[in-house]
Protein backbone atom coordinates (compact mmCIF):
# COMPACT_ATOMS: atom_id res chain seq x y z
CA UNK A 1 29.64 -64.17 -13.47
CA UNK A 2 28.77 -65.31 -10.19
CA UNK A 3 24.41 -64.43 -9.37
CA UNK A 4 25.68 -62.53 -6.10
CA UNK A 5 27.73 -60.67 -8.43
CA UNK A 6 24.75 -60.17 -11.16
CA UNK A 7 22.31 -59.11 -8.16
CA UNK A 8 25.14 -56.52 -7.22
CA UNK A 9 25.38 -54.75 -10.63
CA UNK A 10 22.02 -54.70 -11.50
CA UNK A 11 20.11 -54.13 -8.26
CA UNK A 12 21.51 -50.36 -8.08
CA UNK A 13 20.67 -49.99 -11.77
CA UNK A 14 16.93 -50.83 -11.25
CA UNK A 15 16.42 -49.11 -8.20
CA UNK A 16 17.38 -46.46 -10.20
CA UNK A 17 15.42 -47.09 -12.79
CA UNK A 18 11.98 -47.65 -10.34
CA UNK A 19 12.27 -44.28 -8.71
CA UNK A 20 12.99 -42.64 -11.99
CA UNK A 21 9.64 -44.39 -13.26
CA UNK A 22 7.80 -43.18 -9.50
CA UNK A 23 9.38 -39.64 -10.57
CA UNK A 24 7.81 -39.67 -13.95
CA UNK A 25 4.06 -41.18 -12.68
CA UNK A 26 4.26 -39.09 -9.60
CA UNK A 27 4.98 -35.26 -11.57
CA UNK A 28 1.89 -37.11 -14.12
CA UNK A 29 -0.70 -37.27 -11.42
CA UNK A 30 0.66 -34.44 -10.22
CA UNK A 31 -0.22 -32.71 -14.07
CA UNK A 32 -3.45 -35.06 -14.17
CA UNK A 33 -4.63 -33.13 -11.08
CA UNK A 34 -3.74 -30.14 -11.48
CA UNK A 35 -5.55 -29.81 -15.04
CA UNK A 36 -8.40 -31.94 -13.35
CA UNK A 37 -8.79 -28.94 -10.43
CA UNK A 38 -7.89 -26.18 -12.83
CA UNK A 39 -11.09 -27.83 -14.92
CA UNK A 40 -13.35 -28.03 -12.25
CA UNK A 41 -12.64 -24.31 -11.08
CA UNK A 42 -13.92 -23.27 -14.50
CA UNK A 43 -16.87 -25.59 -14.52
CA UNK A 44 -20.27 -24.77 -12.97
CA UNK A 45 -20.88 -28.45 -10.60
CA UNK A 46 -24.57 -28.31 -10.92
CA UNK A 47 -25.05 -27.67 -15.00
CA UNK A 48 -21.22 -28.78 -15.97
CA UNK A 49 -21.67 -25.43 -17.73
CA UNK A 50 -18.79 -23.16 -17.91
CA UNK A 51 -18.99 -20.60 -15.16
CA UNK A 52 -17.75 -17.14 -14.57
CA UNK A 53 -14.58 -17.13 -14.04
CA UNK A 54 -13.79 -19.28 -17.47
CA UNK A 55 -16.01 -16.89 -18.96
CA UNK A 56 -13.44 -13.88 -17.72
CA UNK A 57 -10.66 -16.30 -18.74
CA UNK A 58 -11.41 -16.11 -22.51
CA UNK A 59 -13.74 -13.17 -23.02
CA UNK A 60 -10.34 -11.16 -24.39
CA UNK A 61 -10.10 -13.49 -26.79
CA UNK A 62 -13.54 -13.64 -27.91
CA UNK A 63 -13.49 -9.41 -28.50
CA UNK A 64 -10.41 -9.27 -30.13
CA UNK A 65 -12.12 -12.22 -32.57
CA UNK A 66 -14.91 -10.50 -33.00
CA UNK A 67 -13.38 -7.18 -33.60
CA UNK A 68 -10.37 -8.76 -36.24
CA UNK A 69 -13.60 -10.48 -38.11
CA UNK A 70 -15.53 -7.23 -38.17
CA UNK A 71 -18.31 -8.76 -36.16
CA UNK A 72 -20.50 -7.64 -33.37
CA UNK A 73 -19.63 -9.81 -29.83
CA UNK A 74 -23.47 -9.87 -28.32
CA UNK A 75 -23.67 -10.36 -24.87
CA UNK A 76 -27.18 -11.74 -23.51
CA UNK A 77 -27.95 -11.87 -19.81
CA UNK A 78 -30.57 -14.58 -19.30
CA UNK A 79 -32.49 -13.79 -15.82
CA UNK A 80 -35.06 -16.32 -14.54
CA UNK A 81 -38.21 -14.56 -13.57
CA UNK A 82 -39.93 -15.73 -9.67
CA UNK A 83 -36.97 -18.43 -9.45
CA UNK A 84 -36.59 -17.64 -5.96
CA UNK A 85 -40.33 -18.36 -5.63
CA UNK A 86 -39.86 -21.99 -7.28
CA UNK A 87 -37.42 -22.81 -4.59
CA UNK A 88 -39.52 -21.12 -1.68
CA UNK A 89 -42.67 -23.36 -2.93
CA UNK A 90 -41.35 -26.40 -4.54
CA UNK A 91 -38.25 -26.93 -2.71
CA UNK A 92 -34.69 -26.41 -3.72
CA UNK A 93 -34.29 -29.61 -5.54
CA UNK A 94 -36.64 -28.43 -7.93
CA UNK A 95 -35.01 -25.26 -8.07
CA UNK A 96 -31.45 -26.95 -9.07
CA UNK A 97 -33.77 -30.08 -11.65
CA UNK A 98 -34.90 -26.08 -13.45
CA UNK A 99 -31.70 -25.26 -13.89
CA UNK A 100 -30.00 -28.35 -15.10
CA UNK A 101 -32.60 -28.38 -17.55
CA UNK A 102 -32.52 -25.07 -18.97
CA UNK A 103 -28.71 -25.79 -18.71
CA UNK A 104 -28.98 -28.45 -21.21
CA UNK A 105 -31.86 -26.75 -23.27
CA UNK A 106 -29.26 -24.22 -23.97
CA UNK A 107 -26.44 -26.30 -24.39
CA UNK A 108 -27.83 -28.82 -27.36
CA UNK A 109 -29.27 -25.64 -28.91
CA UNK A 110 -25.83 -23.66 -29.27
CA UNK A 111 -22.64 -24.54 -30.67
CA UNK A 112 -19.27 -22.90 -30.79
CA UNK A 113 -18.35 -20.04 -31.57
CA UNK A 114 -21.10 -19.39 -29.21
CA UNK A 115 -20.44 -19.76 -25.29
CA UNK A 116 -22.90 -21.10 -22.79
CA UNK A 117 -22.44 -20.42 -18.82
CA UNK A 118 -24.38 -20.28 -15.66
CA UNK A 119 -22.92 -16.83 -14.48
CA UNK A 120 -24.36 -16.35 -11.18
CA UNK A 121 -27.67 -18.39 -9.41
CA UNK A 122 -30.46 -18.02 -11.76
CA UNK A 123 -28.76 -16.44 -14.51
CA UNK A 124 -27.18 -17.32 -17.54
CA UNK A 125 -24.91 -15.79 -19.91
CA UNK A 126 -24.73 -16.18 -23.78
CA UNK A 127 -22.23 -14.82 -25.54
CA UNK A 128 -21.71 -15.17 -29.71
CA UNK A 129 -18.85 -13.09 -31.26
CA UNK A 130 -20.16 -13.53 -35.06
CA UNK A 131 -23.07 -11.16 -34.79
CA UNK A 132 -23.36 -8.53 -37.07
CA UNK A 133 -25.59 -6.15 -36.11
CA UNK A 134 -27.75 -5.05 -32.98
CA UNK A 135 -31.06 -6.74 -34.42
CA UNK A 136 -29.36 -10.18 -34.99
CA UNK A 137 -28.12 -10.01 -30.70
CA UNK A 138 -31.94 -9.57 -30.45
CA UNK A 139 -33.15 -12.06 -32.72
CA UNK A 140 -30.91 -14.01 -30.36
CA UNK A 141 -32.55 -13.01 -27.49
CA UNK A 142 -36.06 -14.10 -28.58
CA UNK A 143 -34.66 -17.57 -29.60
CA UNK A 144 -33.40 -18.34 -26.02
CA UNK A 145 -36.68 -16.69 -24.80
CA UNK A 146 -38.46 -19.03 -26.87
CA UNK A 147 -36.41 -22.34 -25.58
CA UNK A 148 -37.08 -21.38 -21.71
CA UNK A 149 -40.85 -21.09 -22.19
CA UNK A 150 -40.98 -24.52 -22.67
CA UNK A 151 -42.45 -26.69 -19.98
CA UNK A 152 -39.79 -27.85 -17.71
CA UNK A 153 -40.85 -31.63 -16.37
CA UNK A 154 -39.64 -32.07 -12.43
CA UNK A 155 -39.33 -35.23 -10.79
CA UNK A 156 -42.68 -33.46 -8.93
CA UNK A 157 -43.98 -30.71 -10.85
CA UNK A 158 -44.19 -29.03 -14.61
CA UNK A 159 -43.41 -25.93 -14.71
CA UNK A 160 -43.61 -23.06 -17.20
CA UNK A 161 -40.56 -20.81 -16.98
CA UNK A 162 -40.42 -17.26 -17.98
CA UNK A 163 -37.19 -15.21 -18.09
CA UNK A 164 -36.08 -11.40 -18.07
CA UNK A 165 -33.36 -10.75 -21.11
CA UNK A 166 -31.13 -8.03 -21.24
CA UNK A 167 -28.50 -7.32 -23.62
CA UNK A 168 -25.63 -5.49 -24.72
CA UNK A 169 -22.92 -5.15 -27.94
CA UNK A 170 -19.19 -4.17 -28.40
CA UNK A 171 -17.94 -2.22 -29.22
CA UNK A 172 -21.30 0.07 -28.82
CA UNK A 173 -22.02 -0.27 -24.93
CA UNK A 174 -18.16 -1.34 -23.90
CA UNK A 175 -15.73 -2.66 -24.82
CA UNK A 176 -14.99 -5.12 -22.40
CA UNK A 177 -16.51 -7.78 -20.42
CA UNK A 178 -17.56 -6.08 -17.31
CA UNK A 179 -18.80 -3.26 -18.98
CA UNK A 180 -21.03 -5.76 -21.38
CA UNK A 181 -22.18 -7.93 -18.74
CA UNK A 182 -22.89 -4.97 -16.12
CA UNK A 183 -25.12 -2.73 -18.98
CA UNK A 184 -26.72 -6.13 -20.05
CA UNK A 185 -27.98 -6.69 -16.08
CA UNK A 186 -29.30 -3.19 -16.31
CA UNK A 187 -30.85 -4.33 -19.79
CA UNK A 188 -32.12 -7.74 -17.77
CA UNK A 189 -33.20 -5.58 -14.41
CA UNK A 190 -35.39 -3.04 -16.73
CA UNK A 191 -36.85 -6.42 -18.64
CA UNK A 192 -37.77 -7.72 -15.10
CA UNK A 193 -39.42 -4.22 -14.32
CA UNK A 194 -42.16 -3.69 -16.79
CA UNK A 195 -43.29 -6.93 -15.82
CA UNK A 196 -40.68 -9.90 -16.92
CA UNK A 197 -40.64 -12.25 -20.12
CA UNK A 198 -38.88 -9.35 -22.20
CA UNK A 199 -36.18 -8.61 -24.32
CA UNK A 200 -34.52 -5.02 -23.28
CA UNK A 201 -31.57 -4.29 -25.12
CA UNK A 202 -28.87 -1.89 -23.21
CA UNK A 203 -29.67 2.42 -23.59
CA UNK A 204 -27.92 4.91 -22.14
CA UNK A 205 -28.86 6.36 -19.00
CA UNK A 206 -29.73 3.27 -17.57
CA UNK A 207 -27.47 3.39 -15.00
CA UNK A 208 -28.76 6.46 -13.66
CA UNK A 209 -32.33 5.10 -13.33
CA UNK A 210 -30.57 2.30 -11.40
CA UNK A 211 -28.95 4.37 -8.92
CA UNK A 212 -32.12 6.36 -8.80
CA UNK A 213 -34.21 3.23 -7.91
CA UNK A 214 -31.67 1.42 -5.62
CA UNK A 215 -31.78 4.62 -3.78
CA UNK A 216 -35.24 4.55 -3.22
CA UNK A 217 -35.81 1.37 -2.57
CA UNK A 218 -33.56 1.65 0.48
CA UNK A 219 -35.47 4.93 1.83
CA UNK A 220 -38.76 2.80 1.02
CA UNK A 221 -37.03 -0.25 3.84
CA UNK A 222 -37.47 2.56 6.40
CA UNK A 223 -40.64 4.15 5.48
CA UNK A 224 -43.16 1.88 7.60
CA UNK A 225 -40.71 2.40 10.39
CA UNK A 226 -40.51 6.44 10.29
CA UNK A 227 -44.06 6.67 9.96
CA UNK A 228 -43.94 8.00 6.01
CA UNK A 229 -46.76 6.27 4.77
CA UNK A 230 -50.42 7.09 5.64
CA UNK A 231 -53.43 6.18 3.99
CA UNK A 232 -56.09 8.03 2.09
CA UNK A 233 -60.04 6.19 1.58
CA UNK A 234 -62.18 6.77 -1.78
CA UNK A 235 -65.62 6.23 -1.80
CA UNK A 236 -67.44 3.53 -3.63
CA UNK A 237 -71.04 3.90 -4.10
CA UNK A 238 -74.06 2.22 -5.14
CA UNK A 239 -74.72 3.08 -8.90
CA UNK A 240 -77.90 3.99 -8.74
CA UNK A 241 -79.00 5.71 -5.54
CA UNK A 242 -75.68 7.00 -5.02
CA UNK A 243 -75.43 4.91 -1.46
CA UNK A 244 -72.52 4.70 0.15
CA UNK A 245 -71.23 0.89 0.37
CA UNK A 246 -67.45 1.39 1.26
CA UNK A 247 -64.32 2.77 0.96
CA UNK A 248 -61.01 1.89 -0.90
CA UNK A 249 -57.79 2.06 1.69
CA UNK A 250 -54.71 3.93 -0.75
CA UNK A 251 -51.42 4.08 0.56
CA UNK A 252 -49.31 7.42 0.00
CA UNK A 253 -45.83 7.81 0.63
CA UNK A 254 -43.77 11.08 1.86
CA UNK A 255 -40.58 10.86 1.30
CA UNK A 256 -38.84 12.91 4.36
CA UNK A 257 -36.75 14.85 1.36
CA UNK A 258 -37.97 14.15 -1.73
CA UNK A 259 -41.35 15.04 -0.85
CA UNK A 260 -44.58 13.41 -1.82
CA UNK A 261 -43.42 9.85 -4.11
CA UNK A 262 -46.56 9.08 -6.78
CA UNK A 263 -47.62 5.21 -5.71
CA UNK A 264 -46.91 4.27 -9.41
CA UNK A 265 -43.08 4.87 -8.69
CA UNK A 266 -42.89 3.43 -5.65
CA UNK A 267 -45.24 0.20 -5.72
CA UNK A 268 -43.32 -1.27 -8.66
CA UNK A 269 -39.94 -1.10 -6.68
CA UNK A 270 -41.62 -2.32 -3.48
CA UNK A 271 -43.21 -5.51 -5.37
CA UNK A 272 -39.53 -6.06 -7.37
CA UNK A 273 -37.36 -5.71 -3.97
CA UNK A 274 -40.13 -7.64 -1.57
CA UNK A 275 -40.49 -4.61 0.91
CA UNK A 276 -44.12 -4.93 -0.85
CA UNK A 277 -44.94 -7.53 1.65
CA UNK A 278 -43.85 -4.91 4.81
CA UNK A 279 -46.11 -2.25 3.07
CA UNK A 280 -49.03 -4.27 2.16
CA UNK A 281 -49.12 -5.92 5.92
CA UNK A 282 -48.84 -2.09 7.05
CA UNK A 283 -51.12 -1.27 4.76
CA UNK A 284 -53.67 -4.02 5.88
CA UNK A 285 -53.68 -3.34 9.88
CA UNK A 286 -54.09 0.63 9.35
CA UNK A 287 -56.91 0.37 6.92
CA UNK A 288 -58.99 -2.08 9.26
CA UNK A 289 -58.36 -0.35 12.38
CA UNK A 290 -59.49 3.10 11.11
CA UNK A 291 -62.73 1.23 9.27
CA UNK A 292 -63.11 -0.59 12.87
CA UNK A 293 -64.00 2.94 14.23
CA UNK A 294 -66.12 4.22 11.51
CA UNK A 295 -69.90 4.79 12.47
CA UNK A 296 -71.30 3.68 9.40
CA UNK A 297 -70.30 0.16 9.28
CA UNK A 298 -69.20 -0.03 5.51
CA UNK A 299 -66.78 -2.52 3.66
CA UNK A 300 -63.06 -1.30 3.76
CA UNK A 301 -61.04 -2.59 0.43
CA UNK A 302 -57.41 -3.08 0.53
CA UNK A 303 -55.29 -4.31 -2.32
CA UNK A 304 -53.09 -7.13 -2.71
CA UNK A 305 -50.85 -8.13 -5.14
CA UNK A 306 -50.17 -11.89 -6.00
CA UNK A 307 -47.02 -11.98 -3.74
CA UNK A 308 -48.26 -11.08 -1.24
CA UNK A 309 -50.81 -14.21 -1.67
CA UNK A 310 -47.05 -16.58 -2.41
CA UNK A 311 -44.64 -15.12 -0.57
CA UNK A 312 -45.84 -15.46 2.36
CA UNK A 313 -49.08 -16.65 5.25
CA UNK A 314 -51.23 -14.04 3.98
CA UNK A 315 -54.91 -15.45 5.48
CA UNK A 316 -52.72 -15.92 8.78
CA UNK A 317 -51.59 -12.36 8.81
CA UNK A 318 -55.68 -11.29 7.64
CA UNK A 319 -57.01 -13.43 10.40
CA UNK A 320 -54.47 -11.56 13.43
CA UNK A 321 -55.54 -8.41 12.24
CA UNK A 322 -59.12 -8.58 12.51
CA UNK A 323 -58.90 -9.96 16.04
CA UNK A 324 -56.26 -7.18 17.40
CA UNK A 325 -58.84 -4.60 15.36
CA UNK A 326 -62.06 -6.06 16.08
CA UNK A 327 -63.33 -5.13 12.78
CA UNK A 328 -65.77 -7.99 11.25
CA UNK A 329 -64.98 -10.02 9.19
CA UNK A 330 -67.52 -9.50 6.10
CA UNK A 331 -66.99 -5.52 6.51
CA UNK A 332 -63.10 -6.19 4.59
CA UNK A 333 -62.83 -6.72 0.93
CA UNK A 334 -59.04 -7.98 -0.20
CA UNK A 335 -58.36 -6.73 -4.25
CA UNK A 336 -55.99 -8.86 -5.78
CA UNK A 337 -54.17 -7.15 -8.43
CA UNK A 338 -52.56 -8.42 -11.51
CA UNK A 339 -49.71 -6.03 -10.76
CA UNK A 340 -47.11 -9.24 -11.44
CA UNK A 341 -48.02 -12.29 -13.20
CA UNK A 342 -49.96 -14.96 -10.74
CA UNK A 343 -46.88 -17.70 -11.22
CA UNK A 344 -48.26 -20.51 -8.71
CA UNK A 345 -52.19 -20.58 -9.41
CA UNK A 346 -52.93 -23.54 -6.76
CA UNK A 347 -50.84 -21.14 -3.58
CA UNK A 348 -53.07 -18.33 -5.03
CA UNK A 349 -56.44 -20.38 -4.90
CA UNK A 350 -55.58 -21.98 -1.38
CA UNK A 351 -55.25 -18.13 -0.15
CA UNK A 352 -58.47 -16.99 -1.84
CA UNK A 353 -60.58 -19.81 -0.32
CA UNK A 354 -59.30 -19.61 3.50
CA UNK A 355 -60.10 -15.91 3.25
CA UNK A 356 -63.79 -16.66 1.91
CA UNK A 357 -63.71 -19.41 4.44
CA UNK A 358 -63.16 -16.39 7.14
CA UNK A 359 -65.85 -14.45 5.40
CA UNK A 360 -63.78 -12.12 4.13
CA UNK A 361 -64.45 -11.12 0.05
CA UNK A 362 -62.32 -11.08 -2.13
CA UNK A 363 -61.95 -8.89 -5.50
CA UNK A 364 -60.39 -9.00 -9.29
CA UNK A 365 -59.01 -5.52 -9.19
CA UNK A 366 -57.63 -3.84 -12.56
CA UNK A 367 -60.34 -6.26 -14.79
CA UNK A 368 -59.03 -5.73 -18.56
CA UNK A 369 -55.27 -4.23 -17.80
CA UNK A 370 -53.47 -7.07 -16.21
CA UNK A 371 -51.56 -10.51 -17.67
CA UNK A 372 -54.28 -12.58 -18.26
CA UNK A 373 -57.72 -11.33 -17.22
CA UNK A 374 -60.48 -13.88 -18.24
CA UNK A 375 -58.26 -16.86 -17.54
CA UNK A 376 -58.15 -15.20 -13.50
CA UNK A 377 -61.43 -14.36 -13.23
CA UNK A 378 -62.28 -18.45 -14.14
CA UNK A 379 -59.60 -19.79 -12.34
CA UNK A 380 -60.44 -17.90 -8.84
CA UNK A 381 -63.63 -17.72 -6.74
CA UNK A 382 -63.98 -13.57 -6.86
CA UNK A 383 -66.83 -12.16 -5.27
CA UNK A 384 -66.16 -8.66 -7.28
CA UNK A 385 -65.03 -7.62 -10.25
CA UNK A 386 -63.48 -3.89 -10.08
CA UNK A 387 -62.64 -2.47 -14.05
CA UNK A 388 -59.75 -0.33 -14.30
CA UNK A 389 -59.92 3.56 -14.66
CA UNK A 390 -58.94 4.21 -17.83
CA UNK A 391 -61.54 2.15 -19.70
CA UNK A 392 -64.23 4.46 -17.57
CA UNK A 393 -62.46 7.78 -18.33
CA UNK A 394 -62.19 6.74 -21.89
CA UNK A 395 -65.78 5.48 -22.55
CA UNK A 396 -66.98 8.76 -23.79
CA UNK A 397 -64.41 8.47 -27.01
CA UNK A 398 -64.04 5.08 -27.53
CA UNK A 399 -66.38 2.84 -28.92
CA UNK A 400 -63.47 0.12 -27.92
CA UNK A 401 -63.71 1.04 -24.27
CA UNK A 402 -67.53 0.52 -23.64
CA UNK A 403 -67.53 -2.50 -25.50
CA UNK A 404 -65.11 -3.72 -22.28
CA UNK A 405 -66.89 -2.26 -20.28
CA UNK A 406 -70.16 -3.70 -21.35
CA UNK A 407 -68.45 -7.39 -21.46
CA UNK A 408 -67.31 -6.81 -18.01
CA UNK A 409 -70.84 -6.00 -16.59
CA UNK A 410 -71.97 -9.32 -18.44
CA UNK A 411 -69.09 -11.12 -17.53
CA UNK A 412 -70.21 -10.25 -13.84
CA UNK A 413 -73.69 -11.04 -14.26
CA UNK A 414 -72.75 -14.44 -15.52
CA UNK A 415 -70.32 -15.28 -12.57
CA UNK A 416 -72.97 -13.85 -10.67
CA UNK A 417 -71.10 -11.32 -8.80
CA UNK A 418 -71.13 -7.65 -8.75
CA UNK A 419 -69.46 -5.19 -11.24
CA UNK A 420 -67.14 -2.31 -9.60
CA UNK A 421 -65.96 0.90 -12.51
CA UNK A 422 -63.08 3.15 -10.99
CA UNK A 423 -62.63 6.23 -12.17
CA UNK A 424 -66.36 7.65 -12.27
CA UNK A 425 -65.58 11.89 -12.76
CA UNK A 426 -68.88 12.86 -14.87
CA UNK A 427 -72.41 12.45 -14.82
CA UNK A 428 -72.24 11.30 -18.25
CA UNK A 429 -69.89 8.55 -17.41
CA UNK A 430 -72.12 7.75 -14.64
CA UNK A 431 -75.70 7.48 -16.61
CA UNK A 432 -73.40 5.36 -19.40
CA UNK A 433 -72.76 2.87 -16.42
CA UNK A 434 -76.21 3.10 -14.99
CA UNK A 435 -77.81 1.98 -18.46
CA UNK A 436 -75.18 -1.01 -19.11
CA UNK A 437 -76.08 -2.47 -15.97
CA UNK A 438 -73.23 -1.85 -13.61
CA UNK A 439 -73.86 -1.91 -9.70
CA UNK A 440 -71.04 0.28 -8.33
CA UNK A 441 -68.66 2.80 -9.28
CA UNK A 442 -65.81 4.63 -7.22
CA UNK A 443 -64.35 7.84 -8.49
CA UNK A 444 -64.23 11.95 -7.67
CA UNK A 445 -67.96 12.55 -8.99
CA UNK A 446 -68.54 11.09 -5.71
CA UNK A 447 -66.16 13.27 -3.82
CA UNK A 448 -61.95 13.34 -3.83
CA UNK A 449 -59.79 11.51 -1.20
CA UNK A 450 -60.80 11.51 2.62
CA UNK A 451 -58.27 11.28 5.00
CA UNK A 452 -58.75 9.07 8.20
CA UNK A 453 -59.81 11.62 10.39
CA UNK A 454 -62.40 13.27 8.01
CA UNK A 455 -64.58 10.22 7.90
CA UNK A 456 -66.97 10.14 10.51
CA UNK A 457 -65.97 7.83 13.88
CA UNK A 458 -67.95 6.21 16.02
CA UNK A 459 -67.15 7.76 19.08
CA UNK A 460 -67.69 11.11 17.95
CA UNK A 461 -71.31 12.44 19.61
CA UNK A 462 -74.00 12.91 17.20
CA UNK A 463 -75.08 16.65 16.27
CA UNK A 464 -78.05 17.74 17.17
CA UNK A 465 -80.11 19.28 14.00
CA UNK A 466 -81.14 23.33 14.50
CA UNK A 467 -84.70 23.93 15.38
């Protein structure tokens, strides 16, 4: 057979043969990709953790596991406490080097059955289908509480990480995944709300305080706007001559339906949903105008709570309001409370100093009830130290609450700086605090709330005495 002849059999063959092969690769990268994208939808790019929607892909399957093997499915809502704030301060490469780590914490900790994703920005979900009973999901909960508390090494910074926990069971609080995941937020948002770091497992009737809150907290947006708020000054006196050294601003809050809202509900919600920083800066310009018009010129005290010191310019905003109110500088006294742990210390400190540097004092307000007391008062430069309320109201009774109060009044004396007690109501409280050495108290034995108008102004012409 001739080669022309060879050339003409076979060339047909094997160009039949090469686009059969080009069929076959082509439909396999076609597969390759397809599984490669249908991979990558399911994975998380930043931890190369599963993320939500593979978590909705086999959370059936997990439940019907669970429920054929008589087990518990736990469902455990990991929310990272002040993350925002990380990424506000540090930047948000930090932010994402946090994640990846606690990412990976989690990941060589727990092995199937047990699934690991990042479910949405700062939180992470845990679910394990071979629990068997409520106090195992918690036991749970406390070991991934446990791994984030670890110090977290940056590129930049270390970092101590705290986390909110909530979480929820089948077949107890739903039986399926929405129902777990949205009861074990509500677990995670309560956690967050008595102060973060916690463990709340899911009870009923949490949705209604949820609604309840959510509702207020948008009324409480408008509030500053639709003048709602007003303020209300206590006095604080001199122990023992009684003097008069200044007054504490207190914000109040009618509600234009629900009537008069107790600051203990609505403070909490303003600090959790940042509207804290609208109120306080409200809160701030009213007090010092009204104390700029006051003929005896005594201190004004306003509090503060540590976000408002992080989140955002807070000496800036103290240093525009006493020039548009003319009051002087030395005549305001800022109380920082320990209403939310102090995350960034050094932001904090910076704060503290510019307003001393103004001349502007600054207070530890709450001594004895907040996160970590002693280690504040030696890691800040206060000029005051104000003890809470219910160590005064309880001295009478309890041996416990004079011995604070008595290490508070030395604790002052050391730092050299003076001692504030809220809460003063009886003469007997008052001679206790004379004799233990304390320089002022503030309380209703000294007279109840004064509204702006009731304290005497400047302007107002002085009356002449009879006879």
């Amino acid at each position: 057979m001739s080669q022309t002849l060879v050339v003409s059999v076979l060339l047909p063959a094997l160009c039949a043969v090469f686009a059969a092969s080009g069929d076959v690769l082509e439909h396999h990268y076609k597969h390759l990709s397809r599984r490669t994208y249908q991979h990558l939808a399911l994975q998380d790019p930043l931890t190369h953790l599963p993320n939500r929607h593979y978590v909705e892909n086999i959370a059936e399957q997990l439940l019907k596991e669970a429920s054929q093997n008589q087990k518990i499915c736990a469902v455990v809502l990991v929310s990272l406490d002040q993350f925002k704030t990380v990424n506000e301060l540090h930047g948000y490469a930090t932010g994402d080097a946090v994640l990846k780590q606690m990412a990976s914490l989690f990941r060589e900790e727990f092995a199937d059955p047990i699934v690991i994703s990042r479910f949405y920005g700062d939180e992470f979900l845990i679910i394990n289908p071979t629990v068997n009973t409520l106090d195992e999901a918690t036991s749970l909960a406390r070991q991934v509480r446990d791994m984030a508390r670890r110090p977290i090494q940056t590129a930049t910074y270390r970092l101590s990480i705290q986390c909110s926990i909530g979480v929820a069971v089948s077949p107890r609080d739903g039986e399926n995944l929405a129902q777990l995941v949205q009861r074990a937020n509500l677990a995670a948002k309560r956690a967050k709300s008595i102060g973060g770091n916690s463990i709340q497992p899911y009870v009923t009737g949490m949705e209604e305080n949820n609604r309840w809150e959510a509702a207020l907290a948008a009324d409480l947006r408008y509030a500053t706007l639709d003048n709602q708020l007003n303020l209300l000054f206590q006095k604080q006196n001199q122990t023992r001559t009684g003097e008069l050294v200044g007054y504490e601003a207190l914000v109040r809050w009618r509600h234009a339906e629900k009537g008069q809202i107790p600051p203990e509900d609505f403070i909490p919600i303003a600090e959790r949903s940042g509207i804290i920083l609208d109120i306080g800066a409200w809160v701030l310009r009213e007090a010092c105008r009204a104390a700029a018009d006051w003929q005896d010129p005594v201190a004004v005290s306003v509090n503060a709570s540590p976000s408002q010191f992080t989140r955002s310019d807070f000496s800036g905003l103290v240093s525009t309001v006493l020039m548009e109110t003319g009051l002087e500088p030395h005549r305001l006294e800022i109380e920082l409370t320990e209403s939310t742990p102090i995350e960034d210390h050094s932001r904090v400190l910076q704060t503290i100093v510019a307003l001393r540097e103004m001349g502007v004092r600054v207070a530890m307000d709450d001594y004895g009830t907040g996160y970590s007391s002693l280690n504040t008062l030696q890691a800040f430069p206060f000029d005051k130290l104000k003890v809470d309320r219910v160590f005064t109201q309880s001295l009478e009774d309890s041996p416990q609450a004079r011995a604070i109060l008595r290490s508070a009044v030395l604790l002052g004396h050391s730092f050299g700086i003076p001692v504030i007690a809220e809460g003063v109501e009886t003469e007997k409280q008052l001679n206790f605090l004379k004799e233990m050495g304390c320089q002022q108290v503030q309380g209703f034995l000294f007279g109840k709330h004064l509204l702006p108008g009731q304290i005497k102004s400047a302007r107002e012409p002085e009356k002449r005495r009879a006879g």
